[in-house]
Every structure is written in structure tokens, then in C-alpha cells.
C-alpha atoms as a PDB file:
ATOM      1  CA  UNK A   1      87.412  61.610 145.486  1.00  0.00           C
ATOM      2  CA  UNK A   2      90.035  61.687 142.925  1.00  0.00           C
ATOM      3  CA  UNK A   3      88.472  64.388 141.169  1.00  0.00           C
ATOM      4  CA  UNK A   4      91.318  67.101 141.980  1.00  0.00           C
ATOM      5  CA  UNK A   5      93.936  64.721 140.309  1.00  0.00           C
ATOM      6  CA  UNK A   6      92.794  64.829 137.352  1.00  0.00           C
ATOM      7  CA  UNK A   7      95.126  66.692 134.868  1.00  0.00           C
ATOM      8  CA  UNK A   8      92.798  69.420 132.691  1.00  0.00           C
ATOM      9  CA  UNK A   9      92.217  68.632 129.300  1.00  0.00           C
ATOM     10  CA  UNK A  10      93.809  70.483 127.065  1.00  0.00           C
ATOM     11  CA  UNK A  11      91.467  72.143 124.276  1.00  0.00           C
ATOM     12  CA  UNK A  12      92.596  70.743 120.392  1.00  0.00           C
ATOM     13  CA  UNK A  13      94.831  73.245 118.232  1.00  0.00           C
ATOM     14  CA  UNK A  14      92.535  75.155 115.893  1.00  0.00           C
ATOM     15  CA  UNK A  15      93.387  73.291 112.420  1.00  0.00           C
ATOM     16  CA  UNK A  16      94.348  75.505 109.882  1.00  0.00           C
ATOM     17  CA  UNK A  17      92.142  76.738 107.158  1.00  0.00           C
ATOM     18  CA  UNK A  18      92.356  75.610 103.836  1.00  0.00           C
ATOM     19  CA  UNK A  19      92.722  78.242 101.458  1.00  0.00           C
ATOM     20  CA  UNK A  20      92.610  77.077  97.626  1.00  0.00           C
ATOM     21  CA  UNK A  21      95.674  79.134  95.301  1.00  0.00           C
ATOM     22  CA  UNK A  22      96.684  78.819  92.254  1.00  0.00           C
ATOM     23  CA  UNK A  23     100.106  77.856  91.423  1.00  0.00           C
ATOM     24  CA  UNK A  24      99.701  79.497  87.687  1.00  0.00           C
ATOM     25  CA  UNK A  25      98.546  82.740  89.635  1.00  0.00           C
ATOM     26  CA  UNK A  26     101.338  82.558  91.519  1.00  0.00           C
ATOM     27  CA  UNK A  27     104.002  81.781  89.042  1.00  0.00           C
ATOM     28  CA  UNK A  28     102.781  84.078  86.457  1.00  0.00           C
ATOM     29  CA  UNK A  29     103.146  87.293  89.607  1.00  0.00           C
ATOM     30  CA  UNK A  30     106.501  85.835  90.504  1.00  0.00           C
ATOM     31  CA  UNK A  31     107.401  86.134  87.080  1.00  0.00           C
ATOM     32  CA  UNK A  32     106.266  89.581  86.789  1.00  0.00           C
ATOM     33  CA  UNK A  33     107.879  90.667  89.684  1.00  0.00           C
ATOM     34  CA  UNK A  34     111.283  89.771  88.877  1.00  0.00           C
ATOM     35  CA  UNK A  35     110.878  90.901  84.929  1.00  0.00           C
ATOM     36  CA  UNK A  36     109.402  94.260  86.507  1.00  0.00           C
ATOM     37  CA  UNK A  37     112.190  94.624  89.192  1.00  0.00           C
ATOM     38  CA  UNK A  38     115.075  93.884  86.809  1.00  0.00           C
ATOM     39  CA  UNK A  39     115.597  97.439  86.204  1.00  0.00           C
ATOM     40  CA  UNK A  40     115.750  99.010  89.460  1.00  0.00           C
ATOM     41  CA  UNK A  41     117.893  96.712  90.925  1.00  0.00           C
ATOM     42  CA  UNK A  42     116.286  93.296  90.957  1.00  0.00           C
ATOM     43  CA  UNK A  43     113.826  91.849  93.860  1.00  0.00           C
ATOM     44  CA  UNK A  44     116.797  91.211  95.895  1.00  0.00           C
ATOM     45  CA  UNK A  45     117.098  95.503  96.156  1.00  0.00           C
ATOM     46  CA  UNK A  46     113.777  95.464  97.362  1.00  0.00           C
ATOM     47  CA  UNK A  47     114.512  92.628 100.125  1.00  0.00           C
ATOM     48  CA  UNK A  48     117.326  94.197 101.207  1.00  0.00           C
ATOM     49  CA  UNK A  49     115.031  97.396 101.911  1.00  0.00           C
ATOM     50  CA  UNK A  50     112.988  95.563 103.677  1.00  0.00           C
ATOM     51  CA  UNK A  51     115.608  94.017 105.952  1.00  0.00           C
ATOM     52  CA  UNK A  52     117.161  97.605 106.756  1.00  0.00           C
ATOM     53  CA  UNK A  53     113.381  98.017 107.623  1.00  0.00           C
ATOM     54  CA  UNK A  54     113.205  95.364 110.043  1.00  0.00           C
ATOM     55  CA  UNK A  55     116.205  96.643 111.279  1.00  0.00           C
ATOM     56  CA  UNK A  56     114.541 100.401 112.203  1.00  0.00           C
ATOM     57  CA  UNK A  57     111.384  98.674 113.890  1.00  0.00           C
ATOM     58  CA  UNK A  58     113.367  96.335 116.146  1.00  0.00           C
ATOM     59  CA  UNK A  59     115.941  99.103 116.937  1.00  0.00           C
ATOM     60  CA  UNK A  60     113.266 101.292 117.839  1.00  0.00           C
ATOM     61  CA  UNK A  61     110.587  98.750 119.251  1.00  0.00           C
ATOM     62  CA  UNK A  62     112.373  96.115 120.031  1.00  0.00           C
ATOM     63  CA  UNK A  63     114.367  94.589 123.761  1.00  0.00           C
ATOM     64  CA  UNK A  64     111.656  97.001 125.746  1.00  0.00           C
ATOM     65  CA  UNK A  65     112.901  99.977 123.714  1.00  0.00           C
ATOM     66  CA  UNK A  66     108.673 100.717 122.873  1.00  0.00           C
ATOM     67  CA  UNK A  67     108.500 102.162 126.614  1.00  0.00           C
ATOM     68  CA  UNK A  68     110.538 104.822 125.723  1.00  0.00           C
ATOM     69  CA  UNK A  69     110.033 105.610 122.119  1.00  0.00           C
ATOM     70  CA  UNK A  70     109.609 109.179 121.262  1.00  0.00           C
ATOM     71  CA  UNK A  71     106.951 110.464 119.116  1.00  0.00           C
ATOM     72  CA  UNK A  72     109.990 111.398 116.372  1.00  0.00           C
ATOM     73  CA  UNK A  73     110.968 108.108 116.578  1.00  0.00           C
ATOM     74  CA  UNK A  74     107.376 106.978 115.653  1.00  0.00           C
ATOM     75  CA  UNK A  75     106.822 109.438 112.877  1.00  0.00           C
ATOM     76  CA  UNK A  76     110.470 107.923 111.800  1.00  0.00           C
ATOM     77  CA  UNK A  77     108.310 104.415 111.627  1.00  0.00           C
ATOM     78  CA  UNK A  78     104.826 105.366 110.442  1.00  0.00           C
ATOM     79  CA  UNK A  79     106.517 106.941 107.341  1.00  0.00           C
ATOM     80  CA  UNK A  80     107.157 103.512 106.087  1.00  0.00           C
ATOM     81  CA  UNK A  81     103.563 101.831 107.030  1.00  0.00           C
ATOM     82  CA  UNK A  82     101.766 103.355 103.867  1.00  0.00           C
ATOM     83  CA  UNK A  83      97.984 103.663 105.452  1.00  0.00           C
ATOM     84  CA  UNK A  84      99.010 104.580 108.845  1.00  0.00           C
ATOM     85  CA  UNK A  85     101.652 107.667 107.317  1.00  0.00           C
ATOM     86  CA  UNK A  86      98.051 108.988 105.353  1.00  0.00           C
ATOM     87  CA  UNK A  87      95.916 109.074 108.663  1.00  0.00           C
ATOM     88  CA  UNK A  88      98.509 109.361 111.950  1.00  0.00           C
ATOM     89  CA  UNK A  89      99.271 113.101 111.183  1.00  0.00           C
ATOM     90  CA  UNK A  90      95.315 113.937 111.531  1.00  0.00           C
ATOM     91  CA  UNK A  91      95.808 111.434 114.776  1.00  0.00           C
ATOM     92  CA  UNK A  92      98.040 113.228 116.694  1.00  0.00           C
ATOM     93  CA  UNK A  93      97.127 116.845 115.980  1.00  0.00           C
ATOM     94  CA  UNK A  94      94.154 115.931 118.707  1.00  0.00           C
ATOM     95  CA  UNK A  95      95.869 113.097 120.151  1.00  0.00           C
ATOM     96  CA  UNK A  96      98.530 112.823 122.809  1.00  0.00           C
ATOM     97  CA  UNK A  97     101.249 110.860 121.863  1.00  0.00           C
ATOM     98  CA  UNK A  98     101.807 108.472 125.003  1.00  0.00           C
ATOM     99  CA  UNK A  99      98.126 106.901 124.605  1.00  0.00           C
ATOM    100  CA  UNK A 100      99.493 105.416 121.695  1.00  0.00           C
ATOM    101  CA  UNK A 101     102.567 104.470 123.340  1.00  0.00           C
ATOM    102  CA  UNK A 102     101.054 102.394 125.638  1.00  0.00           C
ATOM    103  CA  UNK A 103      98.983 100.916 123.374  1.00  0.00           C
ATOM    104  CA  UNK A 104     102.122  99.518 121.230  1.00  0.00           C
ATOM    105  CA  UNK A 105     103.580  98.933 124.672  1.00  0.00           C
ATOM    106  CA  UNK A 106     100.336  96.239 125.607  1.00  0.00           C
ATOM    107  CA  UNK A 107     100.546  94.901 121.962  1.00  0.00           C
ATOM    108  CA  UNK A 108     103.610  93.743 122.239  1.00  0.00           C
ATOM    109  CA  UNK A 109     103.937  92.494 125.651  1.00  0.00           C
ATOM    110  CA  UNK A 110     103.985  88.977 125.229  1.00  0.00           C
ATOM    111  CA  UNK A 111     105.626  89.376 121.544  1.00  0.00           C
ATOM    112  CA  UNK A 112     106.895  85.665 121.545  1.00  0.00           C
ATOM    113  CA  UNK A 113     103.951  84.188 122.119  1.00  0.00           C
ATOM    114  CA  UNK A 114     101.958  83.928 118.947  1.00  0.00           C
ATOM    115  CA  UNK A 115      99.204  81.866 120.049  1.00  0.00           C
ATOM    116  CA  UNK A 116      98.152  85.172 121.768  1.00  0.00           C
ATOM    117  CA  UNK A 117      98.677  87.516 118.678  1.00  0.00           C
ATOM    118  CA  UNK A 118      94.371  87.945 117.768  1.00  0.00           C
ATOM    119  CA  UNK A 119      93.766  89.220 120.935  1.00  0.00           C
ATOM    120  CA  UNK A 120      96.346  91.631 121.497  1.00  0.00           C
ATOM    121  CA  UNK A 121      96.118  93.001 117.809  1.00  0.00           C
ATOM    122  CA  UNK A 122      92.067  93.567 118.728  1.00  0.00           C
ATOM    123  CA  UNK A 123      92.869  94.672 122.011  1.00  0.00           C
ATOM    124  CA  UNK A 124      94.950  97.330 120.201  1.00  0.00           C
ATOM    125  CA  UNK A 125      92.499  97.945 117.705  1.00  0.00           C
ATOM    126  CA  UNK A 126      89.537  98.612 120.240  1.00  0.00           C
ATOM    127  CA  UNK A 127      91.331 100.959 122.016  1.00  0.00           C
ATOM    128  CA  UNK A 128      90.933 103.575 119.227  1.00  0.00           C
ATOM    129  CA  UNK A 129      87.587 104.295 117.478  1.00  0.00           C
ATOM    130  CA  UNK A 130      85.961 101.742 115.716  1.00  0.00           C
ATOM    131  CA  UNK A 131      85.197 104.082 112.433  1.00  0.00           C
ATOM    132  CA  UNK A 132      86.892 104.212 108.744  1.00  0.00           C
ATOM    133  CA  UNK A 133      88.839 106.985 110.001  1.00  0.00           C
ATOM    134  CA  UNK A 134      90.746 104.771 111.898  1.00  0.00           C
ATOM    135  CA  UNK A 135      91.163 101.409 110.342  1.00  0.00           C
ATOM    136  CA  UNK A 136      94.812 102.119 109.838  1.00  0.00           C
ATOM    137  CA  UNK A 137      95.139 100.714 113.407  1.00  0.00           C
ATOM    138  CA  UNK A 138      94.916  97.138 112.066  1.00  0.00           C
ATOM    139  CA  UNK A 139      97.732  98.037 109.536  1.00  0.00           C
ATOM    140  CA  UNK A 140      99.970  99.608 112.495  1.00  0.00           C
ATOM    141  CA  UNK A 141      99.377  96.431 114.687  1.00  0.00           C
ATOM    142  CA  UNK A 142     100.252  94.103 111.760  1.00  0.00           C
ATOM    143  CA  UNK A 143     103.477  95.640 110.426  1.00  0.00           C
ATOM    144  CA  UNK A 144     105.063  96.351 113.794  1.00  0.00           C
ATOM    145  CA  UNK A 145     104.095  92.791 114.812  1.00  0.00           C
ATOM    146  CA  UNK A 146     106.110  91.373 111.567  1.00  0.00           C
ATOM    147  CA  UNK A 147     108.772  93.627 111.207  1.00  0.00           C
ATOM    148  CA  UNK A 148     110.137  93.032 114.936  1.00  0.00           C
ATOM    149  CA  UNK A 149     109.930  89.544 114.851  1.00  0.00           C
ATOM    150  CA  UNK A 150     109.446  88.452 110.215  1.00  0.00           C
ATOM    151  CA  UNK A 151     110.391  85.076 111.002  1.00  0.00           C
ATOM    152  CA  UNK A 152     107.517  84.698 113.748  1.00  0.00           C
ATOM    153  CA  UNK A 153     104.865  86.922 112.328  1.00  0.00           C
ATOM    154  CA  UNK A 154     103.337  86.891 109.017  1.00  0.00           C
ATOM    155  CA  UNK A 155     102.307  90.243 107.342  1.00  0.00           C
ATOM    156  CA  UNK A 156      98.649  90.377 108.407  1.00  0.00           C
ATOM    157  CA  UNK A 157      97.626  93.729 106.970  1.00  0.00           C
ATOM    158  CA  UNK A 158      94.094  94.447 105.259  1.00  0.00           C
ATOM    159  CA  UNK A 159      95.673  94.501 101.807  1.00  0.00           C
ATOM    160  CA  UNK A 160      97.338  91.118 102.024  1.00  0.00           C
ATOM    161  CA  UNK A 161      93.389  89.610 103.602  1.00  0.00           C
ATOM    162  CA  UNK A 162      90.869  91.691 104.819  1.00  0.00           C
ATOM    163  CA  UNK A 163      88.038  89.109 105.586  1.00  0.00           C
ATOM    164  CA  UNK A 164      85.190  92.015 106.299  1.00  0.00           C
ATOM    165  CA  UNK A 165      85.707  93.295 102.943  1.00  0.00           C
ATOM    166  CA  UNK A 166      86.862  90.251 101.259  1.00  0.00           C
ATOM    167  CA  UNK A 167      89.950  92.160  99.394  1.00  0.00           C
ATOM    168  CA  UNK A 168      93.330  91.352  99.518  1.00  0.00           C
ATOM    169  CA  UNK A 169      95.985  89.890  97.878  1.00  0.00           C
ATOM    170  CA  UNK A 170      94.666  86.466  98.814  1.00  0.00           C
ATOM    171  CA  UNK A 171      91.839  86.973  96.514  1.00  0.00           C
ATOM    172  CA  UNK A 172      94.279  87.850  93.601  1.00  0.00           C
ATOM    173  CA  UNK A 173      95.815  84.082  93.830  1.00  0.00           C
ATOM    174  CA  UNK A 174      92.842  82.540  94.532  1.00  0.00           C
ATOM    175  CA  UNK A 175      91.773  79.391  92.065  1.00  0.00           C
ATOM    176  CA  UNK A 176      89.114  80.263  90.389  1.00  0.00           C
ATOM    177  CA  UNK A 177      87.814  81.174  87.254  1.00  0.00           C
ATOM    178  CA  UNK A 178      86.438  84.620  88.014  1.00  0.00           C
ATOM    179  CA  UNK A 179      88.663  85.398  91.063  1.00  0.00           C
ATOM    180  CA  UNK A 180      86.327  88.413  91.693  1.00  0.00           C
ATOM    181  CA  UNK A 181      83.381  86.880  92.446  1.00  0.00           C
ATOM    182  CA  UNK A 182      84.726  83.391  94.465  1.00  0.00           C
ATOM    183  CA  UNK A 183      83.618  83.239  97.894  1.00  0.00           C
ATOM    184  CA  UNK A 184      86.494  83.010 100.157  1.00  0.00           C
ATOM    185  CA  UNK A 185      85.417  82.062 103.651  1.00  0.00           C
ATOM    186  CA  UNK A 186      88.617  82.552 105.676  1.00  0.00           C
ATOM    187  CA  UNK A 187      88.497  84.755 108.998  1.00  0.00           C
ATOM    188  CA  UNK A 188      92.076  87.456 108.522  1.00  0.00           C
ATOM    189  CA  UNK A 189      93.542  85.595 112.107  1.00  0.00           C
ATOM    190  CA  UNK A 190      97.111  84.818 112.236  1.00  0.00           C
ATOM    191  CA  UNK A 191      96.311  81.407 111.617  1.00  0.00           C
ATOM    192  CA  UNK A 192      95.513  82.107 108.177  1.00  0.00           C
ATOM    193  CA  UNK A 193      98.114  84.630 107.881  1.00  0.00           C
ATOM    194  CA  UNK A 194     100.372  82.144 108.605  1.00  0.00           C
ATOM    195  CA  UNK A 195      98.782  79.230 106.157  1.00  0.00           C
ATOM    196  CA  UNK A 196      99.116  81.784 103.259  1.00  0.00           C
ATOM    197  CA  UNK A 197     102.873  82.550 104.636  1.00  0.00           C
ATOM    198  CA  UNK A 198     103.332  79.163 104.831  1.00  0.00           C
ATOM    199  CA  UNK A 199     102.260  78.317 101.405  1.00  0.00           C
ATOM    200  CA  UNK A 200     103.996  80.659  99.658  1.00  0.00           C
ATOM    201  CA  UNK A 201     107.359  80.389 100.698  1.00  0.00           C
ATOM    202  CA  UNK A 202     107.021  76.703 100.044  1.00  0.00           C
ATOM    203  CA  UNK A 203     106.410  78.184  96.202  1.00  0.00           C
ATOM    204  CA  UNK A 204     109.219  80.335  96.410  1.00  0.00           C
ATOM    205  CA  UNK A 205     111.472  77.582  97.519  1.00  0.00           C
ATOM    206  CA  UNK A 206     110.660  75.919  94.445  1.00  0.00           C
ATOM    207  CA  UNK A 207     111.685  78.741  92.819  1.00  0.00           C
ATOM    208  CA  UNK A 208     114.471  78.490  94.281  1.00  0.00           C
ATOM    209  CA  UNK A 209     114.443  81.419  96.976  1.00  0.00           C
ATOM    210  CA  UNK A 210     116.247  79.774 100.136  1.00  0.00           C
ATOM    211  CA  UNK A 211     117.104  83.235 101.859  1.00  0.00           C
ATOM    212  CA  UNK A 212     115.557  86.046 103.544  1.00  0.00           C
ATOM    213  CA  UNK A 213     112.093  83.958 102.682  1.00  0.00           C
ATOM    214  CA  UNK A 214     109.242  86.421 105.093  1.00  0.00           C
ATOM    215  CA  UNK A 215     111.004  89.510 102.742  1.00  0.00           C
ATOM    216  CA  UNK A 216     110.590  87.642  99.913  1.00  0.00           C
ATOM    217  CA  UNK A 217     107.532  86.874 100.621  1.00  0.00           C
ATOM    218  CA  UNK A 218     106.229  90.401 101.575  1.00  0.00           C
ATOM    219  CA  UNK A 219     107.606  91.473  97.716  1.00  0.00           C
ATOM    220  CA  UNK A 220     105.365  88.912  96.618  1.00  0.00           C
ATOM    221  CA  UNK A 221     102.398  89.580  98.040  1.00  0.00           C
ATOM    222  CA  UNK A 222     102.432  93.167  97.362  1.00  0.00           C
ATOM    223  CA  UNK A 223     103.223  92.770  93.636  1.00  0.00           C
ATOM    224  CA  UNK A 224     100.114  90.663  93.306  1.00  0.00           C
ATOM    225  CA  UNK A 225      98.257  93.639  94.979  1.00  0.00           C
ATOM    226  CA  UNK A 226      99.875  95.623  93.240  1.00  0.00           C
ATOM    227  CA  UNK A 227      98.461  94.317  90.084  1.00  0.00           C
ATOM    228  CA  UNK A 228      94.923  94.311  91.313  1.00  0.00           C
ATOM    229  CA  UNK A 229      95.374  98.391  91.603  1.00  0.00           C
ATOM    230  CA  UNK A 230      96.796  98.689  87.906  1.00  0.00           C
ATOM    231  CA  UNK A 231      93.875  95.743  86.455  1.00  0.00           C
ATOM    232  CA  UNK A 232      91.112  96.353  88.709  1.00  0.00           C
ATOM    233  CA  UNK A 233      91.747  98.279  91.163  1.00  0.00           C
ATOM    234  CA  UNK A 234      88.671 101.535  89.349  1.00  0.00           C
ATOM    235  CA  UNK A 235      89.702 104.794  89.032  1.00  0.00           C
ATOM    236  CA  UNK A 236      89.279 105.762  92.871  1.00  0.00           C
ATOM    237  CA  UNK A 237      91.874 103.826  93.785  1.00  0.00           C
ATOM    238  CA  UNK A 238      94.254 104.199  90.952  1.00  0.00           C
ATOM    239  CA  UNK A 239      94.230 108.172  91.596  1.00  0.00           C
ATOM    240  CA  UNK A 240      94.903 107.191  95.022  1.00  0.00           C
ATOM    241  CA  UNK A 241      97.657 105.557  94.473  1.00  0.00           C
ATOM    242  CA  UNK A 242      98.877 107.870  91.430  1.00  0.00           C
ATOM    243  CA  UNK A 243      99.608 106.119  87.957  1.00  0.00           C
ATOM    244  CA  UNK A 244     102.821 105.457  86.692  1.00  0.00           C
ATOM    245  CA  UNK A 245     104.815 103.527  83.826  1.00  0.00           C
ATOM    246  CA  UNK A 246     106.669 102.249  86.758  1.00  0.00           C
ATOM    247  CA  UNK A 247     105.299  98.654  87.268  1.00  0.00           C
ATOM    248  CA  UNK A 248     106.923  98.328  90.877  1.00  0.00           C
ATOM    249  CA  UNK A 249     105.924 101.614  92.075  1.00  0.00           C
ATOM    250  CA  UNK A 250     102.828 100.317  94.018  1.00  0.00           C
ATOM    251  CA  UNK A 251     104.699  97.551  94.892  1.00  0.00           C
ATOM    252  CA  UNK A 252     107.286  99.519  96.800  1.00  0.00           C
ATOM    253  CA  UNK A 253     103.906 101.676  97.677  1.00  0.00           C
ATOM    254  CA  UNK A 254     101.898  98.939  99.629  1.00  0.00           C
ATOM    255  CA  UNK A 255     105.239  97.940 101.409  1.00  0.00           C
ATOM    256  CA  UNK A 256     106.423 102.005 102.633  1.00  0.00           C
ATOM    257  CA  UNK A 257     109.339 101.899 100.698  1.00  0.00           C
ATOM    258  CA  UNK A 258     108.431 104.932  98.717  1.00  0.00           C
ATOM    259  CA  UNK A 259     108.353 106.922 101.761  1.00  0.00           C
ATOM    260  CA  UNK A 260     111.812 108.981 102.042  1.00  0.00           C
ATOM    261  CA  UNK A 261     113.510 111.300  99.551  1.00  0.00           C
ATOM    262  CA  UNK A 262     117.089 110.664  99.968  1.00  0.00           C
ATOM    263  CA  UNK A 263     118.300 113.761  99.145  1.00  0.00           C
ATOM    264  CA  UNK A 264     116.361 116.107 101.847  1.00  0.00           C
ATOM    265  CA  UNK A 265     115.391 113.231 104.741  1.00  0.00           C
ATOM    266  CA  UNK A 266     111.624 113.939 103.893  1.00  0.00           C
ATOM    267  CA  UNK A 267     108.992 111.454 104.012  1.00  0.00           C
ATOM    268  CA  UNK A 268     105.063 110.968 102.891  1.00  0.00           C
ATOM    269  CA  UNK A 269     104.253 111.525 105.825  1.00  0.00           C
ATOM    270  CA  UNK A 270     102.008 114.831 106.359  1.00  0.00           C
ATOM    271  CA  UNK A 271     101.841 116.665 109.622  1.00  0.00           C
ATOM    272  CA  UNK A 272      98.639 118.122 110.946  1.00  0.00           C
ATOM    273  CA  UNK A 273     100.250 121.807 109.383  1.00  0.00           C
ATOM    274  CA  UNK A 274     100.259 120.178 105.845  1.00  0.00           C
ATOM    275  CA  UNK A 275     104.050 119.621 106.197  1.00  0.00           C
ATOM    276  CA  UNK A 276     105.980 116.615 105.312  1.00  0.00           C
ATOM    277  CA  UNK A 277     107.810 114.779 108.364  1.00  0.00           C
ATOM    278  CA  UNK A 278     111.764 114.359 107.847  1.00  0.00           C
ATOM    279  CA  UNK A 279     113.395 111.858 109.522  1.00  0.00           C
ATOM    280  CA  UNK A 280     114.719 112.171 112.829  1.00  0.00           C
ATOM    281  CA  UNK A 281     113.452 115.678 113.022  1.00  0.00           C
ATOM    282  CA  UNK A 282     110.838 116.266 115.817  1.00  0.00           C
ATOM    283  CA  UNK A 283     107.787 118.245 114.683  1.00  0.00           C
ATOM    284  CA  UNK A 284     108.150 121.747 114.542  1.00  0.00           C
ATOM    285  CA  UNK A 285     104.399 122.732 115.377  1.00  0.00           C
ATOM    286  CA  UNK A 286     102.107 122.205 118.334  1.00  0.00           C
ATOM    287  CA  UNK A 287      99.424 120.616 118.241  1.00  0.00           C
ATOM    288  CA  UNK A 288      96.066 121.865 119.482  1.00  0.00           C
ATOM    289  CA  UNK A 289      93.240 119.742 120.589  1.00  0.00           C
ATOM    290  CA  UNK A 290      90.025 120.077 117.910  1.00  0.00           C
ATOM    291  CA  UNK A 291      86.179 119.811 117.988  1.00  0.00           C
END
């Protein structure tokens, strides 16, 4: 009879996983990073790009702004999310526009509320086909997740953990002797996300990095990738990603900020005509549905 007074139980907090990296891995990237950055500026250019960057998404995205973003104001966006400025073109020459709008609209309803970030990043995900053609999805999910809110979301893109492929960053400061052949059994949820995040910005607060940490952190993490494209990344993905005596050009790659030429306002990313978006400018062609 006192059955309907009992309070529910609540279910235990998924613990989070443990994932094995090596400080020398670590330290040995961070030191290459700030060596390699030295002459453009320092890492601390490269932050501050990626704060003016944070800016854009929650000017654009942010305070309920999504429901009435523009496709130009997109394009403005996707220019800086390297994967999703190579495929998003194609997208919307046979797409309309507002589908994905309310997509980004449902993916971020409920923004504060991390505990619900899986499901809304794979309800975003599902809602577009589920082929190689469009795993840039993921990417778009993950970057406008983190750069509205960098202090709340880790960067949980496919290059920094991609658990169906086992690639990522992760791998590259993994402990092990043969990093490319460890098994790494760790699901790419935010819960890992936010392990890794957490782990190394405790490492670069040793270093003594105290501001602008998730930035920091996003440098980080791309450099090591970065270095897994110039060491192992094969010849496929090298031409992909164009070689270079620059040792921060993939770096700035992974993380969009190679995406705008200063002088004319145009950006990487290609139109379904062939033509190169420039920010701010709405697209000049019209786009015709295709078999």
C-alpha cells in the first residue's frame, strides 16, 4: 500500500572510460606545436582564431538565432568546418536549405543539457543518409555543438576519435609501443570526449596554459593529427590534404582556419557551379534538383 510513495531510483552515472595516454606523446606534440607555430605568430595566434570562431557560431547560432539563419549565413560557417565545406556544396545543389535548418534547430534544442548531447547528435545524424557521402554530418553536429558553448562541449569530431574506424587523434597519444596496432576500446560518446578533454587540459595546465584552455586544447589535438597525416597518414591522404614545408598547415587545416583569403572574402568552400563561396555573399546560382 505504500507502493506509490516510493521515490524512483535513480539509474548510476555512466563512469567514465579509461583511456591510457602517454604523457611523452603528449609532451613531445606540445613541444612541436609551439616550435612549429613560433613563426606564424605563436599558438596563442591560432587560439585567438579560434575564439573569433566561437564568436561567428554563437553570433549566428546562438540565443535562438539558428531559427532564422540564412543559408549565406551557413555557407559563412561551413567554410570553417573542413569536411563539411568539401561535401555541403554537393548537399545543397539537391537539397533545400531549411531541412537542414531544422535539423540544427532540433540539435540544439536543449544545448545546456549535456547529458542529452548522444542522442541529439544521432538524431541529427539519422536524419540524413547513412552513406560515406554523408559522414560529414557527425563533423557538423560536433563543431557547432563546441563552438557555441567550448567550455561545455568537447570537440567530438571523427578526426579527434572515430570509434568505427578506430582513427583519431586519440590513437596518436595512445601508450603503446606500436600505437598503430593497440586496441582502443572506447565508444566516440561525449563521455569520452570529455575524459580526453579533461585529461589534456590537466597536461596543459602543467604546462602552464591557464587561459582559453578548450582552444588550447583544440590546437593540440589537431597538431597531433596533424602529424599522423605528414608520418602516416599514405599518400591518399597526404594528396588530400596537399603537402607543404609548412608544419602547421594541416593543423590550421583540420581546425577550418585555412578557409578564407583575406584579400578577396573567398573561402574553400565550392558551390555546386565549381565556384568558391565568399563570405557574406549569397550564392549567385540556382540550384536544380538531380537524379
Amino acid at each position: 500500500m505504500f507502493g506509490a510513495l516510493r521515490k524512483p531510483v535513480a539509474k548510476p552515472a555512466p563512469s567514465a572510460p579509461v583511456l591510457d595516454l602517454s604523457g611523452p606523446r603528449l609532451r613531445r606534440a606540445f613541444e612541436h606545436l609551439v616550435e612549429s607555430a613560433d613563426p606564424t605568430g605563436g599558438v596563442e595566434r591560432y587560439v585567438t582564431a579560434l575564439a573569433l570562431k566561437a564568436s561567428l557560431f554563437e553570433e549566428l547560432l546562438g540565443k535562438g538565432h539558428v531559427e532564422t539563419l540564412t543559408e549565406t549565413e551557413f555557407l559563412d560557417l561551413a567554410a570553417f568546418i573542413t569536411p563539411v565545406r568539401r561535401k555541403v556544396g554537393l548537399w545543397l545543389g539537391s537539397n533545400d536549405f531549411q531541412l537542414l535548418r531544422d535539423q540544427l534547430v532540433v540539435l540544439l534544442s536543449g544545448w545546456s543539457d549535456v547529458q542529452t548531447a548522444d542522442i541529439r547528435i544521432a538524431r541529427f545524424v539519422t536524419a540524413f543518409p547513412q552513406d560515406k557521402a554523408h559522414r560529414w554530418t557527425r563533423d557538423l553536429a560536433a563543431e557547432v555543438l563546441h563552438y557555441i558553448a567550448p567550455d561545455r562541449y568537447p570537440l567530438m569530431t571523427r578526426w579527434v576519435w572515430d570509434a568505427k574506424t578506430t582513427t583519431g587523434a586519440l590513437r596518436e597519444i595512445w601508450f603503446a609501443d606500436d600505437v598503430a596496432t593497440v586496441l582502443i576500446n572506447a565508444p566516440d560518446d561525449y563521455l569520452t570526449f570529455a575524459t580526453l578533454t579533461s585529461e589534456i587540459e590537466g597536461f596543459l595546465r602543467d604546462q602552464g596554459v591557464f587561459r582559453d584552455i578548450p582552444f588550447y586544447t583544440d590546437v593540440l589535438l589537431s597538431h597531433v593529427y596533424a602529424g599522423y597525416i605528414n608520418d602516416r597518414g599514405g599518400s591518399l591522404m597526404r594528396a588530400e590534404f596537399a603537402t607543404s614545408s609548412d608544419p602547421m598547415l594541416h593543423t590550421r587545416r583540420m581546425l577550418g582556419l585555412d578557409s578564407v583569403d583575406t584579400e578577396t572574402g573567398r573561402t574553400r568552400l565550392k558551390l555546386i557551379d565549381g565556384t568558391a563561396h565568399v563570405l557574406g555573399q549569397p550564392k549567385a546560382v540556382t540550384y536544380q534538383e538531380t537524379d
